[in-house]
N, C-alpha and C. Protein backbone atom coordinates (compact mmCIF):
# COMPACT_ATOMS: atom_id res chain seq x y z
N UNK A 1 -17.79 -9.23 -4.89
CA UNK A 1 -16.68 -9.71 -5.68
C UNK A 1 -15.85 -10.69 -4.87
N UNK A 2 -15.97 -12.25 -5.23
CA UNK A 2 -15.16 -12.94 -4.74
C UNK A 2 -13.18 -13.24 -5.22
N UNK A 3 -12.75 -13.15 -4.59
CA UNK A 3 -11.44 -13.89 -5.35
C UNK A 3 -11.02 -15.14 -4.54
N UNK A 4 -9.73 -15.74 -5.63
CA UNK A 4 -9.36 -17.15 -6.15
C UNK A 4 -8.46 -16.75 -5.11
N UNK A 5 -8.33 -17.92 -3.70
CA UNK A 5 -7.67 -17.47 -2.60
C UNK A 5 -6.77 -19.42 -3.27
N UNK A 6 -5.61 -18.36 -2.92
CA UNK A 6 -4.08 -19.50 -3.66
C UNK A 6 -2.92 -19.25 -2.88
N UNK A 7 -1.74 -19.96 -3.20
CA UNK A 7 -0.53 -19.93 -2.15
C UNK A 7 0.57 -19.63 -3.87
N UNK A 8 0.74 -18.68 -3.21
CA UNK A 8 2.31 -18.20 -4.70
C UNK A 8 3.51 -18.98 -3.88
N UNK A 9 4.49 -19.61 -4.08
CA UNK A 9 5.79 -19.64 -3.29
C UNK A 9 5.49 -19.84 -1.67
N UNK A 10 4.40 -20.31 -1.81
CA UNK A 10 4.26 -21.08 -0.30
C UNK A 10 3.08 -20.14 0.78
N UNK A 11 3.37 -18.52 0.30
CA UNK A 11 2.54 -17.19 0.51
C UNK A 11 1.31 -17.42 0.49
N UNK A 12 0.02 -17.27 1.06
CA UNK A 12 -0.83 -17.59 1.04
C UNK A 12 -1.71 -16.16 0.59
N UNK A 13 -2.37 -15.88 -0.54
CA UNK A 13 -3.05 -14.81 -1.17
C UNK A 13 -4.38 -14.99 -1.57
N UNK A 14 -5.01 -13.72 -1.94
CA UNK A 14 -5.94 -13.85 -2.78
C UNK A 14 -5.94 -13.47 -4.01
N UNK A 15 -6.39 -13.53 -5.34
CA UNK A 15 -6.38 -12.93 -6.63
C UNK A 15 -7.68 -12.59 -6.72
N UNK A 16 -7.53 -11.92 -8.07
CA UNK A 16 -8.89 -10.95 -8.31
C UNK A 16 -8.53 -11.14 -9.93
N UNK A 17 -9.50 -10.87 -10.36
CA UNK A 17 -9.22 -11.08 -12.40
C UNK A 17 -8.47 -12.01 -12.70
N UNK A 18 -7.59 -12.20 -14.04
CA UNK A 18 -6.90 -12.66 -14.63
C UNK A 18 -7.21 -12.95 -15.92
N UNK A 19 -4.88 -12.74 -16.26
CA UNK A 19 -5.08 -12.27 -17.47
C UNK A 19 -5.03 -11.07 -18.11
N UNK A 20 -5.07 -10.07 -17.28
CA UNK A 20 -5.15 -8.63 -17.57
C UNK A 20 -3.51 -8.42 -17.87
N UNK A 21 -3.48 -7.35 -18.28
CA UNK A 21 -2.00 -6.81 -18.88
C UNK A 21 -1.47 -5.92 -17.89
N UNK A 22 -2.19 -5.75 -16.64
CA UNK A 22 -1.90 -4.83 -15.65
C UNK A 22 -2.03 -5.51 -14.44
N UNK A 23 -0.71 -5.55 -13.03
CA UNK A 23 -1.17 -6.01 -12.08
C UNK A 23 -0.95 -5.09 -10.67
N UNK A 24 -1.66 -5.44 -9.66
CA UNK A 24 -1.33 -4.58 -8.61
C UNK A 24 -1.12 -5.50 -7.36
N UNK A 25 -0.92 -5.58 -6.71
CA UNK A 25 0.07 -6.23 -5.53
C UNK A 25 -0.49 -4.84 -4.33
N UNK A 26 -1.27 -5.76 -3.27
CA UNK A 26 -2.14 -4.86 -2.19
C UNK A 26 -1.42 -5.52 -0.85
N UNK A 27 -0.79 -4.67 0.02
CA UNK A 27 -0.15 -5.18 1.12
C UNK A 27 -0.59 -4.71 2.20
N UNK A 28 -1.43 -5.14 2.96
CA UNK A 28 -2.43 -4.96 4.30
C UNK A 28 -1.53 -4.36 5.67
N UNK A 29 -2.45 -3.61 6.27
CA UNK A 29 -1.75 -3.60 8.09
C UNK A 29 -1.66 -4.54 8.69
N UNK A 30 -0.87 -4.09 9.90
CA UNK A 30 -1.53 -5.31 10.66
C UNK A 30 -2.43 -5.70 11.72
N UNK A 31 -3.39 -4.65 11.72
CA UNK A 31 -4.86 -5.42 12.44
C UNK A 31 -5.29 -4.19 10.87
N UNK A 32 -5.02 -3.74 9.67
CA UNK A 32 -6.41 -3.06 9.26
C UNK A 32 -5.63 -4.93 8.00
N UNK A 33 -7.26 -5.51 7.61
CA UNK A 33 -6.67 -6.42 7.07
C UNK A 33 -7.95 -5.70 5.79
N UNK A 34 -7.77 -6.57 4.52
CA UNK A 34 -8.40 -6.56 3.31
C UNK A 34 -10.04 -6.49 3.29
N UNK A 35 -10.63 -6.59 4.19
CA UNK A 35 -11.59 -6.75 4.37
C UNK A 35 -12.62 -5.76 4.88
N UNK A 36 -11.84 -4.69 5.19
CA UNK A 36 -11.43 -3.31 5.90
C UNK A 36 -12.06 -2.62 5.18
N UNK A 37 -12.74 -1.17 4.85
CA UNK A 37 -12.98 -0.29 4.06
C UNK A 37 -12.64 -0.04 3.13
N UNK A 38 -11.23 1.03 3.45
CA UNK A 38 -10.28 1.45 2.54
C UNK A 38 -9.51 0.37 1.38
N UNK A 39 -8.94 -1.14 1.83
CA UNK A 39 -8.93 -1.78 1.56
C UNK A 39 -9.69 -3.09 0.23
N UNK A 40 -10.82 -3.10 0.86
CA UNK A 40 -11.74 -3.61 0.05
C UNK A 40 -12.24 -2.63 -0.75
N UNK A 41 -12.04 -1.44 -1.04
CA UNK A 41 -12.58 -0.79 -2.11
C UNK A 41 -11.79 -0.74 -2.78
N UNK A 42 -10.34 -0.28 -2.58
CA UNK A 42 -9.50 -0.28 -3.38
C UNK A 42 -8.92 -1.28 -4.14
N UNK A 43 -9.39 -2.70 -3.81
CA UNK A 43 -9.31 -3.92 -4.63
C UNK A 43 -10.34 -3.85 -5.80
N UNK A 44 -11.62 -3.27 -5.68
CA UNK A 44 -12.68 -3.34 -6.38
C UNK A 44 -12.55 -2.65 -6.97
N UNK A 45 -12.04 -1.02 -7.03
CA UNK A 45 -11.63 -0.43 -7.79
C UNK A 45 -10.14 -0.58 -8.98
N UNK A 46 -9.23 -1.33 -8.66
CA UNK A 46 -8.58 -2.01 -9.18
C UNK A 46 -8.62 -2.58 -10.37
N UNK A 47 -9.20 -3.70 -10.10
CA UNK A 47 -10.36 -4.27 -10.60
C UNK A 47 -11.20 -3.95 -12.20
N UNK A 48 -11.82 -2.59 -11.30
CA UNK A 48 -12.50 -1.94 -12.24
C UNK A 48 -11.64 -1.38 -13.12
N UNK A 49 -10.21 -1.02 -12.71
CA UNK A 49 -9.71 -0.24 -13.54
C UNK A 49 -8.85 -1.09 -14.89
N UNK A 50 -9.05 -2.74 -14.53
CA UNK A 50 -8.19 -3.81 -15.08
C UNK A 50 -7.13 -3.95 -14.85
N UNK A 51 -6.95 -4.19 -13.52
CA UNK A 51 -6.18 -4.51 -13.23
C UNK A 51 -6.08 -6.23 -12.70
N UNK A 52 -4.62 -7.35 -12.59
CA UNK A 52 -5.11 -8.31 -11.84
C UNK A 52 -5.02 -7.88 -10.99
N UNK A 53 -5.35 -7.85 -9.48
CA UNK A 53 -5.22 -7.80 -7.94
C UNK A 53 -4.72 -8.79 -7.46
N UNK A 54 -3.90 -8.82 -6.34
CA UNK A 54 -3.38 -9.74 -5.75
C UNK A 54 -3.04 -9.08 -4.42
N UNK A 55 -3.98 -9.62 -3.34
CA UNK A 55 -3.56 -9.24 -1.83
C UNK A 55 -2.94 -10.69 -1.24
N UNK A 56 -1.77 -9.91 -0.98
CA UNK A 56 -1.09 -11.01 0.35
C UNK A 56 -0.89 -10.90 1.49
N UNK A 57 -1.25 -12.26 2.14
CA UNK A 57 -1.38 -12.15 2.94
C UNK A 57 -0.52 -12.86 4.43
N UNK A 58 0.03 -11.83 5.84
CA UNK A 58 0.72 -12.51 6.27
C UNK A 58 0.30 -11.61 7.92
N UNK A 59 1.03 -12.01 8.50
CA UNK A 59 0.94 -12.37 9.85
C UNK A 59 2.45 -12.44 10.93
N UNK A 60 2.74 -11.33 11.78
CA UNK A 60 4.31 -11.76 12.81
C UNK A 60 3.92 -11.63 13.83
N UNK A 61 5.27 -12.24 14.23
CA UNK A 61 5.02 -12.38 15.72
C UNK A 61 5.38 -10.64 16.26
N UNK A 62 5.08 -10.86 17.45
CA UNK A 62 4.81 -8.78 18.23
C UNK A 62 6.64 -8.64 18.12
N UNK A 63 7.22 -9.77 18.60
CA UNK A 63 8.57 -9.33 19.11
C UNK A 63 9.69 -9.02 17.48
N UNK A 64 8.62 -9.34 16.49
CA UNK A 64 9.47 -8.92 14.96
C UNK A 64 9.78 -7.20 15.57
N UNK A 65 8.41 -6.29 16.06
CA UNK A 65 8.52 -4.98 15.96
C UNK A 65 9.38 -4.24 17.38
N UNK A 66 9.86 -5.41 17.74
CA UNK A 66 11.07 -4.80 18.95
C UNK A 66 12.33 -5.05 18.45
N UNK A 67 12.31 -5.07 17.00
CA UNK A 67 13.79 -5.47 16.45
C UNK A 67 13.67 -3.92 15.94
N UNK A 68 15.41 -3.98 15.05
CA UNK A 68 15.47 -2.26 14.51
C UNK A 68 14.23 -2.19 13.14
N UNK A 69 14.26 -0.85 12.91
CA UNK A 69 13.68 -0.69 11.57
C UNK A 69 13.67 -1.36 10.51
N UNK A 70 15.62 -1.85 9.94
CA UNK A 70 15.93 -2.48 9.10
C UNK A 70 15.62 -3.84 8.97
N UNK A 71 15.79 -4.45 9.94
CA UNK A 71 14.99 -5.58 10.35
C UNK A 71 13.85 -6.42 10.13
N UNK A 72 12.77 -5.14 10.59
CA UNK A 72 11.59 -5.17 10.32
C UNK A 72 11.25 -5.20 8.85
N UNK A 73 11.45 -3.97 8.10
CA UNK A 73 12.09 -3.73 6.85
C UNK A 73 11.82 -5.09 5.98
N UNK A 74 13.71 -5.50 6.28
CA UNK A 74 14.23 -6.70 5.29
C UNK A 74 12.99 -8.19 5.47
N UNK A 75 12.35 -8.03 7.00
CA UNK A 75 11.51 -9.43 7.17
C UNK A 75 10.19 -9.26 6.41
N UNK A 76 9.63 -8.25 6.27
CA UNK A 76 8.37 -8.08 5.73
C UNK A 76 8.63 -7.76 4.14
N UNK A 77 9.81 -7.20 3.77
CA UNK A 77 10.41 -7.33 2.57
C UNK A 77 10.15 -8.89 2.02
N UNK A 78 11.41 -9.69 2.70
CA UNK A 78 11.60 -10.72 2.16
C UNK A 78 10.07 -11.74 1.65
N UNK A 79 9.17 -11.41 2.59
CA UNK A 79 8.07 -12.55 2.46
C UNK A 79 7.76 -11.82 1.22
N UNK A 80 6.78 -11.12 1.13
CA UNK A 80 6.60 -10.04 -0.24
C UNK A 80 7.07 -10.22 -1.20
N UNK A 81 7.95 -10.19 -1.22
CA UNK A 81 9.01 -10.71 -2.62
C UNK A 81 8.84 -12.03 -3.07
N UNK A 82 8.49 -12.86 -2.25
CA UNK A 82 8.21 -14.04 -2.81
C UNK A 82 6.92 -14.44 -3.33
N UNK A 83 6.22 -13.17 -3.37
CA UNK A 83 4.74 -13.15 -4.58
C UNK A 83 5.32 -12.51 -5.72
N UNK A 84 5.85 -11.42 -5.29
CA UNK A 84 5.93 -10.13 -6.68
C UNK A 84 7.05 -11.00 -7.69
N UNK A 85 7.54 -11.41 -7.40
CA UNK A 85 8.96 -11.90 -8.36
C UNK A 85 8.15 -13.51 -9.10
N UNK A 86 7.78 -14.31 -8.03
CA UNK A 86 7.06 -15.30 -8.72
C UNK A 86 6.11 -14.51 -9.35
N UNK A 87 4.98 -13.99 -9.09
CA UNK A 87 3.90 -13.52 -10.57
C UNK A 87 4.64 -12.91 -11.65
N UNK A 88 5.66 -12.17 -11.28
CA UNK A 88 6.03 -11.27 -12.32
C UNK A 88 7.09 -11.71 -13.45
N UNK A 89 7.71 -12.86 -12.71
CA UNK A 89 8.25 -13.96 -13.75
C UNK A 89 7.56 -15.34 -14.99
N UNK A 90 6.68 -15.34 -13.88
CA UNK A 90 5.32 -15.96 -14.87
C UNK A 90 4.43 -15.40 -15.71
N UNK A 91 4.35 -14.10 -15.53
CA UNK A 91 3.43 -13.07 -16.54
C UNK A 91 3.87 -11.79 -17.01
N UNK A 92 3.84 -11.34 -17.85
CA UNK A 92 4.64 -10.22 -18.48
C UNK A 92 3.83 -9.63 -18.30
N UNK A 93 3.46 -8.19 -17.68
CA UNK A 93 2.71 -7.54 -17.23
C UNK A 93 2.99 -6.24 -17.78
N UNK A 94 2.82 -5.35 -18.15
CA UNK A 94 2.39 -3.88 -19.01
C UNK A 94 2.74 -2.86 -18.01
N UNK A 95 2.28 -3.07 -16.98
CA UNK A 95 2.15 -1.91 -15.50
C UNK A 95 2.16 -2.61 -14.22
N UNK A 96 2.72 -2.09 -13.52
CA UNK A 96 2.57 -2.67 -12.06
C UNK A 96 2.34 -1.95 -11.20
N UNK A 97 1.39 -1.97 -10.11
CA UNK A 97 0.95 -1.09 -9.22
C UNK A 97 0.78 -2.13 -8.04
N UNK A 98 1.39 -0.78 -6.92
CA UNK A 98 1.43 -1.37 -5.59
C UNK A 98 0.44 -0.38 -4.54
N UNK A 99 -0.23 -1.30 -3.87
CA UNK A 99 -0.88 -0.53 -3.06
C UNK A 99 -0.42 -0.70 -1.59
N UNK A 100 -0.11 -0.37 -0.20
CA UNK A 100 0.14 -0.53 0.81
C UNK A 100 -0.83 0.42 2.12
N UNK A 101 -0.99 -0.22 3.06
CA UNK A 101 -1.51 0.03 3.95
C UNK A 101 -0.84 0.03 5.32
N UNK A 102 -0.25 0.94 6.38
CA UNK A 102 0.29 1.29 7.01
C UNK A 102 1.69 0.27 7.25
N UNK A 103 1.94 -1.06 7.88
CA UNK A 103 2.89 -1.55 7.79
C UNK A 103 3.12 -2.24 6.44
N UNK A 104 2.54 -2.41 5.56
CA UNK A 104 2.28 -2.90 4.00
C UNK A 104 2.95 -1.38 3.59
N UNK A 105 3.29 -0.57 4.08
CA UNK A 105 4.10 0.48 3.38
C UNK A 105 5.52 0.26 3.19
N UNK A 106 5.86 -0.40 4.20
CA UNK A 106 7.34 -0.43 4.78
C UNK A 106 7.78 -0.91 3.30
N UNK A 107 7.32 -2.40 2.93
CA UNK A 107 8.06 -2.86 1.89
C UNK A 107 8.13 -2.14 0.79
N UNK A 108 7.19 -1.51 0.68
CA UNK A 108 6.73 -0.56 -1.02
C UNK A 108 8.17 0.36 -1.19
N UNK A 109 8.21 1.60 0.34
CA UNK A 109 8.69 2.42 -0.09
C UNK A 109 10.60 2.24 0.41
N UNK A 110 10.79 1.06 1.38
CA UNK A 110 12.01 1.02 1.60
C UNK A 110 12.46 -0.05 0.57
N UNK A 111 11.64 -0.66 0.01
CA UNK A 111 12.47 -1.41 -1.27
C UNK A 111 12.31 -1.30 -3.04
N UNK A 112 10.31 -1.38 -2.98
CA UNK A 112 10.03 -1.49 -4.36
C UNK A 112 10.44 0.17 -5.00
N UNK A 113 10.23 1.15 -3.89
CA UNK A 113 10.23 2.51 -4.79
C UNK A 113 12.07 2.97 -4.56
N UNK A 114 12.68 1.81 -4.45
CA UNK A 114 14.03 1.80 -4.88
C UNK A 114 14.83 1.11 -6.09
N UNK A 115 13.96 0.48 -6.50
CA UNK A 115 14.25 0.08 -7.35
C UNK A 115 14.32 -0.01 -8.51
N UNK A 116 14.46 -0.25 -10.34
CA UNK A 116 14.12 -0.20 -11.28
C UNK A 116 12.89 -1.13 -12.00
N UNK A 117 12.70 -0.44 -12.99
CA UNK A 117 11.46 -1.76 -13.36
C UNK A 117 11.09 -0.91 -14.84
N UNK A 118 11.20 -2.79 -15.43
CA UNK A 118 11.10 -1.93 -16.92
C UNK A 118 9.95 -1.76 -17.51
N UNK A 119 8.94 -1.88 -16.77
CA UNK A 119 7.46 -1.16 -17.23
C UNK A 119 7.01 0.26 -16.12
N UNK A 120 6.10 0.88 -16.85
CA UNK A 120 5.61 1.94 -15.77
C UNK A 120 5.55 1.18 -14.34
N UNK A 121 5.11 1.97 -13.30
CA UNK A 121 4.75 1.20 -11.92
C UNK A 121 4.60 2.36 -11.28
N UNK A 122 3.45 2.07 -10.51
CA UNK A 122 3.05 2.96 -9.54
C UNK A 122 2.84 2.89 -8.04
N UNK A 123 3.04 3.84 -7.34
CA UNK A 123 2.97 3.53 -6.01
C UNK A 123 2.24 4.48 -4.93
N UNK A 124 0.98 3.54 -4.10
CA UNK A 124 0.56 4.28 -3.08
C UNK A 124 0.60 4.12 -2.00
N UNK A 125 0.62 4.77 -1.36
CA UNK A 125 1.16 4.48 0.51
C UNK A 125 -0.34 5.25 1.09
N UNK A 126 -0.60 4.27 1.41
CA UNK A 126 -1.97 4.87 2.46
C UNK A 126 -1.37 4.43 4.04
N UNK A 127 -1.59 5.84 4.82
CA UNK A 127 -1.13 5.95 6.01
C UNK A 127 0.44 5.70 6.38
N UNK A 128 1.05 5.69 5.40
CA UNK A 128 2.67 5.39 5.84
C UNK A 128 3.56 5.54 7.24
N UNK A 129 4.23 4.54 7.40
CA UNK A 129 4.50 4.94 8.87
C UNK A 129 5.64 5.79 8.82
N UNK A 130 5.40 6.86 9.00
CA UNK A 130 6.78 8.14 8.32
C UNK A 130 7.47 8.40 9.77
N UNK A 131 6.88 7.72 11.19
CA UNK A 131 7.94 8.13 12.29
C UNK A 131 8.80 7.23 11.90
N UNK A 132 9.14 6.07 11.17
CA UNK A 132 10.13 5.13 10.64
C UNK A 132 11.10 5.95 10.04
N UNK A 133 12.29 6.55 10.38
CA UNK A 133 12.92 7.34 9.72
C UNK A 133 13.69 7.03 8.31
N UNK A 134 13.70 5.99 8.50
CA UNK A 134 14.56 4.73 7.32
C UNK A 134 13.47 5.14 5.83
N UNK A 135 12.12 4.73 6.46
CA UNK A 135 11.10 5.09 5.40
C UNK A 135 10.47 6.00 5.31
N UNK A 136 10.77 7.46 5.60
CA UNK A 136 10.63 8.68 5.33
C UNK A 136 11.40 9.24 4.69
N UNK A 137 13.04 9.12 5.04
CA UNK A 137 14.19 9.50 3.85
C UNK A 137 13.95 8.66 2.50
N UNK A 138 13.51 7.39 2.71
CA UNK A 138 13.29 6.86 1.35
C UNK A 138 12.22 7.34 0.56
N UNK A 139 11.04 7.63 0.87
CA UNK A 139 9.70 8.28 0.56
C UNK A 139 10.34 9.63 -0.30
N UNK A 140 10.81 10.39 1.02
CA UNK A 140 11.57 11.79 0.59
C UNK A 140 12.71 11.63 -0.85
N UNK A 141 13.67 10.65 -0.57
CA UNK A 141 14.09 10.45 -2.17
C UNK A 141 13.94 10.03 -2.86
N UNK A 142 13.27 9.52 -3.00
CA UNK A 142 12.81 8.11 -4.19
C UNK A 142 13.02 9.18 -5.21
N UNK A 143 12.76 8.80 -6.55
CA UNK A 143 13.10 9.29 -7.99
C UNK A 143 11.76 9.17 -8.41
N UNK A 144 10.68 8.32 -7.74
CA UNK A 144 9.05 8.01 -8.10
C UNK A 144 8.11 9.03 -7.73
N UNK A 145 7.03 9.59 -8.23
CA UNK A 145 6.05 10.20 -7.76
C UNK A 145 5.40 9.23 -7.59
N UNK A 146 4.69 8.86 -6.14
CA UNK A 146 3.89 8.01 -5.24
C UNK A 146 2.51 9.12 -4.92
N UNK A 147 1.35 8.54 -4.48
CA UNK A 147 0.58 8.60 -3.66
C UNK A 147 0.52 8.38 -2.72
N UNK A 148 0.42 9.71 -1.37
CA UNK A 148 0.67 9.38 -0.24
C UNK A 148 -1.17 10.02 0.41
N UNK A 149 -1.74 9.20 1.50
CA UNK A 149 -3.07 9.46 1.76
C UNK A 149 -2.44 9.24 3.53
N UNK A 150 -3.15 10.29 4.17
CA UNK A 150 -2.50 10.37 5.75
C UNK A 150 -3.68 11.07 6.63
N UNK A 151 -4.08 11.03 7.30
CA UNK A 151 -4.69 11.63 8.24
C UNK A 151 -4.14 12.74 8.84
N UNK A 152 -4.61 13.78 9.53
CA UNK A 152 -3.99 14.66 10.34
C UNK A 152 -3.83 14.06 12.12
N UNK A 153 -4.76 13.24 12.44
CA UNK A 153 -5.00 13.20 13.42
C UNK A 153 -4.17 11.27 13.58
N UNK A 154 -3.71 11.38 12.43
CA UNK A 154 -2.67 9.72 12.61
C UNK A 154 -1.16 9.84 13.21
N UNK A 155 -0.92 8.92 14.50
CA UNK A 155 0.13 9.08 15.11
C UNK A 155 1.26 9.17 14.25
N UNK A 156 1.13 8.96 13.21
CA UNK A 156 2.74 8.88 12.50
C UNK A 156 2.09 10.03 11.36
N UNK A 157 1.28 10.84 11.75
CA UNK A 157 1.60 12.21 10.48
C UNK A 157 2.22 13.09 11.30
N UNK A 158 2.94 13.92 10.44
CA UNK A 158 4.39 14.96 10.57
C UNK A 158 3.98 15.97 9.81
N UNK A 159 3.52 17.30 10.24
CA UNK A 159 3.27 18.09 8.73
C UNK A 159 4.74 18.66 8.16
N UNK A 160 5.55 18.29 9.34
CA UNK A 160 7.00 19.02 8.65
C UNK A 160 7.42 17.90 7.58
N UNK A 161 6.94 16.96 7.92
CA UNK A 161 7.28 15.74 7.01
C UNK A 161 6.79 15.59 5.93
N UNK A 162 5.35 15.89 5.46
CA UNK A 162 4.83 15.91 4.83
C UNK A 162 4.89 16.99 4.00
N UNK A 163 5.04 18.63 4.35
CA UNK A 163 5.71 19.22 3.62
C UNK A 163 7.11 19.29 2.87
N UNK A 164 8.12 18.41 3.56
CA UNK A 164 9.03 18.11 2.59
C UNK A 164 9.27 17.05 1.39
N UNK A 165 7.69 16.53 1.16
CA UNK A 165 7.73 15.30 0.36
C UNK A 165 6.74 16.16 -0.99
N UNK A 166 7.48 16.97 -1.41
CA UNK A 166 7.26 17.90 -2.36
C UNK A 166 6.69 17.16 -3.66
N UNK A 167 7.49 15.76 -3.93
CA UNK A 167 7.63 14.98 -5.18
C UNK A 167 6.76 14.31 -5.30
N UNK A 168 5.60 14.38 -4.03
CA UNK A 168 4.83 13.22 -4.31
C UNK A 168 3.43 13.80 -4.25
N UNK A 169 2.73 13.14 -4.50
CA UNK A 169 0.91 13.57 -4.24
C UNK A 169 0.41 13.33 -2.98
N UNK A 170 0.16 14.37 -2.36
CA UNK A 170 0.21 14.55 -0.51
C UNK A 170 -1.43 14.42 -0.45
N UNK A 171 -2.14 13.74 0.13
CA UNK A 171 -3.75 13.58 0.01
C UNK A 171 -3.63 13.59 1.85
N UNK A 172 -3.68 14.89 2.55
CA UNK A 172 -3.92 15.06 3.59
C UNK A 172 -5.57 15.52 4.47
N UNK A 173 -5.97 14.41 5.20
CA UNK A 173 -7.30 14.29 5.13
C UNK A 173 -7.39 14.88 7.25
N UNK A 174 -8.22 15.93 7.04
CA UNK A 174 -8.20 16.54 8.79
C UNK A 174 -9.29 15.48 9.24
N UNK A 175 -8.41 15.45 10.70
CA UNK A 175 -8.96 14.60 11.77
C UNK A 175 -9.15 12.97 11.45
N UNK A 176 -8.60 12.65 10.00
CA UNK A 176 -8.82 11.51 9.99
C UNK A 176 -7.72 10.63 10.90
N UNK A 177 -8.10 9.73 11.53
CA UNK A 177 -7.17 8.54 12.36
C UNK A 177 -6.07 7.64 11.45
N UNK A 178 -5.44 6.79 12.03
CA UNK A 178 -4.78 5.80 11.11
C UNK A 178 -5.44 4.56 10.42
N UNK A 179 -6.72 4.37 10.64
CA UNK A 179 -7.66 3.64 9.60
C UNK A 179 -8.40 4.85 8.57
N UNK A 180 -8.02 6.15 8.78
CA UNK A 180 -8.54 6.84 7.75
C UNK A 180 -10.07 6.94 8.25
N UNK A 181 -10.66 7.06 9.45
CA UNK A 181 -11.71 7.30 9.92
C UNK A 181 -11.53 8.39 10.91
N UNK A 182 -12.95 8.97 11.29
CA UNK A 182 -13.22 10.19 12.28
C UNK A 182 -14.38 9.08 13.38
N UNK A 183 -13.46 9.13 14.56
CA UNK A 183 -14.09 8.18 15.18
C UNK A 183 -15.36 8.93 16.05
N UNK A 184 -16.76 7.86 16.27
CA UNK A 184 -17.82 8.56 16.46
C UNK A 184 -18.03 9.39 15.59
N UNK A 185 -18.11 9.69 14.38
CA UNK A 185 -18.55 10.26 13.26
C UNK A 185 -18.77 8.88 12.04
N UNK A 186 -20.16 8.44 11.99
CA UNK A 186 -19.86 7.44 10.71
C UNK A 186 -19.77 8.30 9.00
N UNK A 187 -20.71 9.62 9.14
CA UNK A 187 -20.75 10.36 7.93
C UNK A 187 -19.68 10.61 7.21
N UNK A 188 -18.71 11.60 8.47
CA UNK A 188 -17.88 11.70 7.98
C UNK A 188 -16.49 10.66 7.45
N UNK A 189 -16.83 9.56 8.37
CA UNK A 189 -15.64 8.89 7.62
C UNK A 189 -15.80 7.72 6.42
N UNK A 190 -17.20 8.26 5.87
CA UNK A 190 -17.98 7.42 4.61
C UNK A 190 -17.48 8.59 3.60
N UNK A 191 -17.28 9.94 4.25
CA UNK A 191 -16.95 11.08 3.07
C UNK A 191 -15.62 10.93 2.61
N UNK A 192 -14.54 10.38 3.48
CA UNK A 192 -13.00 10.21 3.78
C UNK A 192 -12.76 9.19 2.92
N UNK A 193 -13.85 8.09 2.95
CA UNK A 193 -12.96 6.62 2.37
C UNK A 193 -14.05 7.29 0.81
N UNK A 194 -14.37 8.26 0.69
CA UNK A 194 -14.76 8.37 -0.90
C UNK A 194 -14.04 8.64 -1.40
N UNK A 195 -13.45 10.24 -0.34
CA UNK A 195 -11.94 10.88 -1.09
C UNK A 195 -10.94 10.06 -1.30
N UNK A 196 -10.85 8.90 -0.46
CA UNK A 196 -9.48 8.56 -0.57
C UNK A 196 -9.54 7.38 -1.95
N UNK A 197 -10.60 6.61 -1.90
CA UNK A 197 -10.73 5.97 -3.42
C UNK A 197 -11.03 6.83 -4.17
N UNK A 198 -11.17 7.97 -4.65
CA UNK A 198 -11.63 8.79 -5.39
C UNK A 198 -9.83 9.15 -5.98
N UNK A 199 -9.43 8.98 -4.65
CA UNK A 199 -8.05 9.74 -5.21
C UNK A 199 -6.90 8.38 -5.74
N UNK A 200 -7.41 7.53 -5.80
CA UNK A 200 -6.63 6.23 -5.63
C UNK A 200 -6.92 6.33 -7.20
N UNK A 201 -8.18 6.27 -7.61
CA UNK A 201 -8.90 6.19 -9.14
C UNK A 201 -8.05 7.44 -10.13
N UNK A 202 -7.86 8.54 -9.25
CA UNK A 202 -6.98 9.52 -10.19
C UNK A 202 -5.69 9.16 -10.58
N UNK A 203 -5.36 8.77 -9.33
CA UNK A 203 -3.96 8.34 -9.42
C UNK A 203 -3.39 7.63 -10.93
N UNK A 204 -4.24 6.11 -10.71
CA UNK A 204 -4.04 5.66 -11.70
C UNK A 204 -4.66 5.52 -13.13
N UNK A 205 -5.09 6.57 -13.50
CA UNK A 205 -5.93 6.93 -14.37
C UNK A 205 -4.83 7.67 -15.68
């Protein structure tokens, strides 16, 4: 499956479909990029489910992540926003779904799952960085039931943390790493990225 690689507001992305009445907005790590496992399936599945897709795509410098949280936050916020608001002003869309991938979380859950929106919208956080305390209290209150997918064996899982995120759909996977793999095991982490699109497909179903 190829997509229509375009610049929204200067942002440099890829699309997938079009036209659909449903869109999803996929926000990458930063070394796991789209091309990745978890990633590239979950576009395809997307996809499948009719959705448009739209991964964006971006790139900072190291010394962004020696600034505070909020910081970090508002900078990876701000670029982001300048896809979701341009598509979403140009197309009236039915549903909106966000997908994020470890620093591609930050924006989801410290801004989008704060906010209102007058169609359904859904939200998944694969690998969230929950030692971010800023975006763990937000996770923890949001008013949204999200999808959260985490490893046991990922530096930023907390089971105290994870047990207090009662509201949301906890997809806790043992020994998996922060790419959602069991390293030196290829079996098992072909079984991991089934569950975890398997659970991505429920989600939005």
């Amino acid at each position: 499956m190829k997509g229509k690689k375009l610049k929204i507001n200067h942002v440099s992305c890829t699309m997938f479909g079009a036209e659909n009445s449903k869109i999803c907005f996929i926000l990458s790590g930063t070394g796991y990029t789209y091309d990745k496992p978890i990633l590239y399936y979950a576009t395809q599945l997307m996809v499948e489910k009719g959705y448009d897709v739209i991964q964006i795509h971006y790139s900072f410098e190291k010394d962004l992540f020696a600034q505070s949280d909020e910081m970090i936050s508002q900078t990876i916020y701000e670029l982001v926003n300048q896809v979701v608001i341009t598509q979403l002003r140009e197309v009236s869309y039915k549903e909106i779904a966000f997908i994020g991938k470890s620093l591609g979380t930050i924006p989801i859950v410290n801004h989008y799952m704060q906010q209102n929106f007058h169609v359904p919208v859904k939200f998944m956080s694969l690998t969230p960085v929950l030692s971010m305390n800023r975006l763990y209290m937000n996770l923890k209150q949001s008013k949204y039931h999200s999808l959260v997918i985490i490893g046991s064996s990922d530096p930023h899982y907390d089971p105290e943390k994870i047990t207090s995120l009662a509201n949301h759909q906890i997809v806790v996977i043992p020994d998996a790493n922060h790419s959602l793999e069991v390293e030196k095991d290829v079996m098992k982490s072909l079984q991991i990225l089934k569950q975890s699109i398997e659970a991505i497909g429920l989600f939005v179903s």
